[in-house]
C-alpha atoms as a PDB file:
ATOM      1  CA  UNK A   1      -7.586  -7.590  17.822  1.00  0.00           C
ATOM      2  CA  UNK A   2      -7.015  -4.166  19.280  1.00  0.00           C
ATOM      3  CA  UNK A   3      -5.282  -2.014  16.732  1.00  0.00           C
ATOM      4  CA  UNK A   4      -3.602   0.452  19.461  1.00  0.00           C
ATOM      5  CA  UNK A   5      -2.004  -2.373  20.851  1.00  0.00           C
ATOM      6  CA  UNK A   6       1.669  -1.850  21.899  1.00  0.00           C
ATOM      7  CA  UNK A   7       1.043   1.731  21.579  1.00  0.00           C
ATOM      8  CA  UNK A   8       0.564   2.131  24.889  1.00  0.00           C
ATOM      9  CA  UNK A   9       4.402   1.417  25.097  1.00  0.00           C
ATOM     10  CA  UNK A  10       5.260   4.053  23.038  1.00  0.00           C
ATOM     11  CA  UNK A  11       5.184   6.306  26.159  1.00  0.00           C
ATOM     12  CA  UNK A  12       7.524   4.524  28.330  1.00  0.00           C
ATOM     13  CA  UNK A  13      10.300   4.333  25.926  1.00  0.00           C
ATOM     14  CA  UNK A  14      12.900   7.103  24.789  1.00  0.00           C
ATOM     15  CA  UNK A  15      15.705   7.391  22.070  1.00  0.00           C
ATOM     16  CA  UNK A  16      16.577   4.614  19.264  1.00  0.00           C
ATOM     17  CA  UNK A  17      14.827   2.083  21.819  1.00  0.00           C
ATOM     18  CA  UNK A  18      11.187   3.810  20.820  1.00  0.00           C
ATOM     19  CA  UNK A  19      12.162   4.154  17.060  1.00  0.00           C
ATOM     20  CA  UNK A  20      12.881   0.686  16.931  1.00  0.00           C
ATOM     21  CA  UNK A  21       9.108   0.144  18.712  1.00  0.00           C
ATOM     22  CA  UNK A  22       7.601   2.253  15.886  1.00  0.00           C
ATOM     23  CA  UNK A  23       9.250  -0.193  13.325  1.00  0.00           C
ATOM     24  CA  UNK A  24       8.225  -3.167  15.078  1.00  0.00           C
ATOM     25  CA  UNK A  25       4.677  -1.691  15.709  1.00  0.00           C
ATOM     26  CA  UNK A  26       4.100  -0.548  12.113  1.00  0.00           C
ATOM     27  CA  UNK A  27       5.225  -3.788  11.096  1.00  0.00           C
ATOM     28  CA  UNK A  28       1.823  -5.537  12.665  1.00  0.00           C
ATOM     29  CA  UNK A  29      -1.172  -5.714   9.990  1.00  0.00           C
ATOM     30  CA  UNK A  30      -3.380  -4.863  12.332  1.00  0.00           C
ATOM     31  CA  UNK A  31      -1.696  -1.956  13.684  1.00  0.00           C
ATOM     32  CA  UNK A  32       0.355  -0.355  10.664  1.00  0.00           C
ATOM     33  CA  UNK A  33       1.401   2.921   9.893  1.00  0.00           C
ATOM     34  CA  UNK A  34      -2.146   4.280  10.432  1.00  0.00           C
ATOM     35  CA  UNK A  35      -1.867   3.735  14.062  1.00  0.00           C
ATOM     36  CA  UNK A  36       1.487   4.349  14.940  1.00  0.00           C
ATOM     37  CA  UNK A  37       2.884   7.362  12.700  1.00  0.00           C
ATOM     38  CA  UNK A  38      -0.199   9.861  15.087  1.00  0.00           C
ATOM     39  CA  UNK A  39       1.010   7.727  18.262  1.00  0.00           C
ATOM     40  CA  UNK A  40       4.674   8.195  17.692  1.00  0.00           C
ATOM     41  CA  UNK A  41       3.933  12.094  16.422  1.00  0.00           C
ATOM     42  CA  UNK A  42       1.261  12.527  19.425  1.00  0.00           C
ATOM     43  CA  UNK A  43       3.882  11.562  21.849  1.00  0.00           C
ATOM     44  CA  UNK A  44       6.469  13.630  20.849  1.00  0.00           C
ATOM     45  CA  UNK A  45       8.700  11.619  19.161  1.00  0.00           C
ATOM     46  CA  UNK A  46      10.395  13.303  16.092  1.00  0.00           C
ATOM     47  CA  UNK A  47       7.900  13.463  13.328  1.00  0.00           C
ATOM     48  CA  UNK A  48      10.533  12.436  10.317  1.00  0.00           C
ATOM     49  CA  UNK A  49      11.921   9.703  11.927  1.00  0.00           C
ATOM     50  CA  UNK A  50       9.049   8.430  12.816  1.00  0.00           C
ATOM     51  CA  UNK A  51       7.307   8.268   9.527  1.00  0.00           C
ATOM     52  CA  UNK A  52      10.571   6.352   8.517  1.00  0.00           C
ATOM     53  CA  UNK A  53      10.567   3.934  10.955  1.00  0.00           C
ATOM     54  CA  UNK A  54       7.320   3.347  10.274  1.00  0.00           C
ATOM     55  CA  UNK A  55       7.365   3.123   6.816  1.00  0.00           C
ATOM     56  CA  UNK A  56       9.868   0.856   7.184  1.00  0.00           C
ATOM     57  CA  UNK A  57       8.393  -1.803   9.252  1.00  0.00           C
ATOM     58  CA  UNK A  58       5.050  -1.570   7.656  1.00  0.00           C
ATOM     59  CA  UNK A  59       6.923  -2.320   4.338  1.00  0.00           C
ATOM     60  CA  UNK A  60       9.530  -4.909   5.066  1.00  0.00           C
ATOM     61  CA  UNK A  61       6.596  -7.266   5.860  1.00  0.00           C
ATOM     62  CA  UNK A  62       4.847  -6.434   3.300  1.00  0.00           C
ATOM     63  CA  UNK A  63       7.573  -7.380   0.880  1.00  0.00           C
ATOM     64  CA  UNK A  64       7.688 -10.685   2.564  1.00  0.00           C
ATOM     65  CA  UNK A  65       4.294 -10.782   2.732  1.00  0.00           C
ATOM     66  CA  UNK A  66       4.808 -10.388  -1.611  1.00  0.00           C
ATOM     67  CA  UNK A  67       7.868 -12.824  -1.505  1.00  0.00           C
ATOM     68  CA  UNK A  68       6.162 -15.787   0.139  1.00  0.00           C
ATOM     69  CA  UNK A  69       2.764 -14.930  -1.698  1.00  0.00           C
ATOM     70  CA  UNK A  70       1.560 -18.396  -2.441  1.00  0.00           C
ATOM     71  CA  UNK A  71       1.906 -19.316   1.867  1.00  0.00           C
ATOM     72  CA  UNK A  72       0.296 -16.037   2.358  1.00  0.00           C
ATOM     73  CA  UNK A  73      -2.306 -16.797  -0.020  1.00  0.00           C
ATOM     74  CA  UNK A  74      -3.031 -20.362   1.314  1.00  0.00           C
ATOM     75  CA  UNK A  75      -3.301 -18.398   5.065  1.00  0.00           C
ATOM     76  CA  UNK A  76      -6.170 -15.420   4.028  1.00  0.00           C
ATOM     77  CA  UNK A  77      -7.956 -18.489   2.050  1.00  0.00           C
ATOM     78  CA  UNK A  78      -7.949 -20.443   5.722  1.00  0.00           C
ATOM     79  CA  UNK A  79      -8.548 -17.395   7.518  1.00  0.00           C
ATOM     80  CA  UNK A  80     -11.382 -15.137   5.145  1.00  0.00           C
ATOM     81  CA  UNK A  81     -12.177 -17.861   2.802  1.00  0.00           C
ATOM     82  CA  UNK A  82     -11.415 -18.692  -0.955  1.00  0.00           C
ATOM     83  CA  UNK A  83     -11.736 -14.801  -2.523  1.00  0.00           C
ATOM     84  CA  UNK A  84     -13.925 -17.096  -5.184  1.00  0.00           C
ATOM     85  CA  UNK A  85     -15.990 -18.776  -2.172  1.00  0.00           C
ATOM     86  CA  UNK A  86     -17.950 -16.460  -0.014  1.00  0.00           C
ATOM     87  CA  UNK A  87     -15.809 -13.602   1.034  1.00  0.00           C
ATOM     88  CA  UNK A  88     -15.821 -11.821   4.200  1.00  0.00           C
ATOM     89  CA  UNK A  89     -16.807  -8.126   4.122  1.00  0.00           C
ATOM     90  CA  UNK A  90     -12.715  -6.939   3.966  1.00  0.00           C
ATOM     91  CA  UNK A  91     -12.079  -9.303   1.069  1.00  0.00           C
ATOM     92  CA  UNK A  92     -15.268  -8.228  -0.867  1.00  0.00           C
ATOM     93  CA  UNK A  93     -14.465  -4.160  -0.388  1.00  0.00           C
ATOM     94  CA  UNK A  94     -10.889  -5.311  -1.687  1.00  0.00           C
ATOM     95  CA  UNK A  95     -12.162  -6.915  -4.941  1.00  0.00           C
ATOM     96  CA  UNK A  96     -14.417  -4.327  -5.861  1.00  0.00           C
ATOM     97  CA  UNK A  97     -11.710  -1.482  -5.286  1.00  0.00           C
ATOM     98  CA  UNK A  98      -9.349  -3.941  -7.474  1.00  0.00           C
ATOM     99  CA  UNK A  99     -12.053  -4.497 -10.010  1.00  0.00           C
ATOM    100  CA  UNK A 100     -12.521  -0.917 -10.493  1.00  0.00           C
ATOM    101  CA  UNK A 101      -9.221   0.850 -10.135  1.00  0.00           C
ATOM    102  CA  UNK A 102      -6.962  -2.457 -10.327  1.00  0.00           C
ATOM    103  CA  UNK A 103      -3.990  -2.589  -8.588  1.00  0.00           C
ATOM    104  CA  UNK A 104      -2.772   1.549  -7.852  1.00  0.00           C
ATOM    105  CA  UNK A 105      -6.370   2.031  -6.561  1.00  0.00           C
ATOM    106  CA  UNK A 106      -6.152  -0.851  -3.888  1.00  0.00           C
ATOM    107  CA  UNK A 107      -3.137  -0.042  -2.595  1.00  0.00           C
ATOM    108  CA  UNK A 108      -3.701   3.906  -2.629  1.00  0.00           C
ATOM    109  CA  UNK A 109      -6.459   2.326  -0.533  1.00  0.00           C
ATOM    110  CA  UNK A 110      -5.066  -0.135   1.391  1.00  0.00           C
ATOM    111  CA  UNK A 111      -3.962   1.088   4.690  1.00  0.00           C
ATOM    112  CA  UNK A 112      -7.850   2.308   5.338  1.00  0.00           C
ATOM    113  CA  UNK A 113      -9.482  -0.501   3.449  1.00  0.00           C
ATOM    114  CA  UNK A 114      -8.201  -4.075   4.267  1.00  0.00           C
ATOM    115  CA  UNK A 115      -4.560  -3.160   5.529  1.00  0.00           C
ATOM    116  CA  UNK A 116      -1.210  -3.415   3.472  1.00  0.00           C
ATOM    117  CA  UNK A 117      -0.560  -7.323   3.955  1.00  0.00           C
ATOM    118  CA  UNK A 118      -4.237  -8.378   2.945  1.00  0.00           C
ATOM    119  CA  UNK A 119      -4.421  -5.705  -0.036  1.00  0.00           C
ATOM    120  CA  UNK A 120      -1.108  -7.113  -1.390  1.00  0.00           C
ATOM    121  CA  UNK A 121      -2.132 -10.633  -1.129  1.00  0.00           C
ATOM    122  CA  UNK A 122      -5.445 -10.051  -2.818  1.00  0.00           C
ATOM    123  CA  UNK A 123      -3.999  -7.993  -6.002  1.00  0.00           C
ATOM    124  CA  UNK A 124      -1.899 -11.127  -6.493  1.00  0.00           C
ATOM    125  CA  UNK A 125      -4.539 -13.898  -6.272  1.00  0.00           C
ATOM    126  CA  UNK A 126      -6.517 -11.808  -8.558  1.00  0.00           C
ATOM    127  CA  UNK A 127      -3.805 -11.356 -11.405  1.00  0.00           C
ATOM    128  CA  UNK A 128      -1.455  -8.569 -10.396  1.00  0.00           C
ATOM    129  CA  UNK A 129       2.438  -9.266 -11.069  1.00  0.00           C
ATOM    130  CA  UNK A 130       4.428  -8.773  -7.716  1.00  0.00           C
ATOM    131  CA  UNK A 131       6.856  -6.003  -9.479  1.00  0.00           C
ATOM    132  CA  UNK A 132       3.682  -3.935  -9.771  1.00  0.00           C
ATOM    133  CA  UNK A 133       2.051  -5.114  -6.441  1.00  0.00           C
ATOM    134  CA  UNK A 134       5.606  -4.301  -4.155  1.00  0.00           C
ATOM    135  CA  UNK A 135       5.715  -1.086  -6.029  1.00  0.00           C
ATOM    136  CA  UNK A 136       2.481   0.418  -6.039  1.00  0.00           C
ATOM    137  CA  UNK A 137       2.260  -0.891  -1.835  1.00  0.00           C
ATOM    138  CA  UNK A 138       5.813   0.843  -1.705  1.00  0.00           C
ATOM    139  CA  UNK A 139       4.281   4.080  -3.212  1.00  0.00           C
ATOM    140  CA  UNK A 140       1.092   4.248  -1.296  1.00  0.00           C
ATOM    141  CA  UNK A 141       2.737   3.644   1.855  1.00  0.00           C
ATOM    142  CA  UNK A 142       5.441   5.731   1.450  1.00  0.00           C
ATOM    143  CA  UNK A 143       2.516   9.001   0.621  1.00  0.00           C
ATOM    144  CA  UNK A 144       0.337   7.469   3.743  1.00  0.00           C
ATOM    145  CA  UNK A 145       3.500   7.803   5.520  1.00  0.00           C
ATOM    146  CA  UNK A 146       4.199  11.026   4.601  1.00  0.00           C
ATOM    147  CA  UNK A 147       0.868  12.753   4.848  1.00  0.00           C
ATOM    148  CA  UNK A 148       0.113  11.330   8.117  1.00  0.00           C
ATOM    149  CA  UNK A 149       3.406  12.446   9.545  1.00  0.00           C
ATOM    150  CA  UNK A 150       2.514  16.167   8.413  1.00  0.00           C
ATOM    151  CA  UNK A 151      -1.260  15.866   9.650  1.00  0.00           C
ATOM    152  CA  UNK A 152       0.039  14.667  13.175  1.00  0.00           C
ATOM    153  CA  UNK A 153       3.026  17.153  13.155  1.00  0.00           C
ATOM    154  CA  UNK A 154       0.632  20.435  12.240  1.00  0.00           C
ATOM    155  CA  UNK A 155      -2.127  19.000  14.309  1.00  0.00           C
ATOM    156  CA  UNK A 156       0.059  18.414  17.516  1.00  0.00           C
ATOM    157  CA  UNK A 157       1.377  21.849  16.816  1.00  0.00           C
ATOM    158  CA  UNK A 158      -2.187  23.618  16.625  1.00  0.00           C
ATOM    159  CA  UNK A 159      -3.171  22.035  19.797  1.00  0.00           C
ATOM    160  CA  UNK A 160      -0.312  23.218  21.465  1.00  0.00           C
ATOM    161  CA  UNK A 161      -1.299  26.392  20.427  1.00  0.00           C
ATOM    162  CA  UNK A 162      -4.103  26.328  21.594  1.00  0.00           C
ATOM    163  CA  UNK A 163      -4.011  25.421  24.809  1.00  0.00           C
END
């Protein structure tokens, strides 16, 4: 799956109508806030509320991702596997960052690891409460948010600058 896709319609759409987008865009595992926060930013769209609407979107479903964890669960086991069984590459890097920095360190990682919505499923089939899972996904995406809001702001800006 392409992860610019919808992006594309960023461009054609103006006011609350292209805030909305960004929600519904960043709300997409695939696509997420690391995708649409630089779109959004890139095409001028209002750097702040961006990073809120995205935020917003990419966390909603990932707290109902949390709240119906055991069908979530059942679909990455059809989709990668059992996490036990054979894992797929995604699954495997999400283990090991799990293993080693439990569950703050996979979701700090998250949004350039697996993605929010597999991350969260993962730290709860391998032992993390959901209190701690929703908050430490709320955290890290709320700091990805944030930081890539500022690095597409300033870098917009110094292009503009220079040319």
């Amino acid at each position: 799956m392409d992860p610019t896709i919808g992006t594309d319609a960023l461009a054609g759409v103006d006011g609350p109508l292209g805030y909305a987008l960004v929600f519904l865009l960043a709300a997409i595992p695939v696509v997420e806030v690391l995708v649409v926060v630089p779109a959004g930013v890139a095409l001028g769209m209002n750097p702040a509320l961006v990073a809120l609407a995205a935020f917003a979107g990419n966390l909603t479903t990932v707290l109902l991702v949390i709240v119906g964890s055991d069908r979530a669960l059942a679909f990455v086991r059809r989709r990668f596997g059992d996490p036990d069984d054979e894992p797929s590459k995604r699954v495997r890097r999400a283990k090991r960052l799990w293993k080693k920095y439990g569950t703050p360190g996979l979701a700090l990682a998250a949004p350039i690891s697996t993605g929010a919505h597999l991350a969260a499923v993962l730290a709860l089939s391998l032992g993390s409460g959901r209190r701690d899972v929703a908050s430490w996904m709320a955290g890290s995406l709320l700091v990805w948010t944030a930081a890539l809001a500022a690095a597409s702001f300033y870098g917009v800006e110094s292009l503009g600058a220079i040319v």
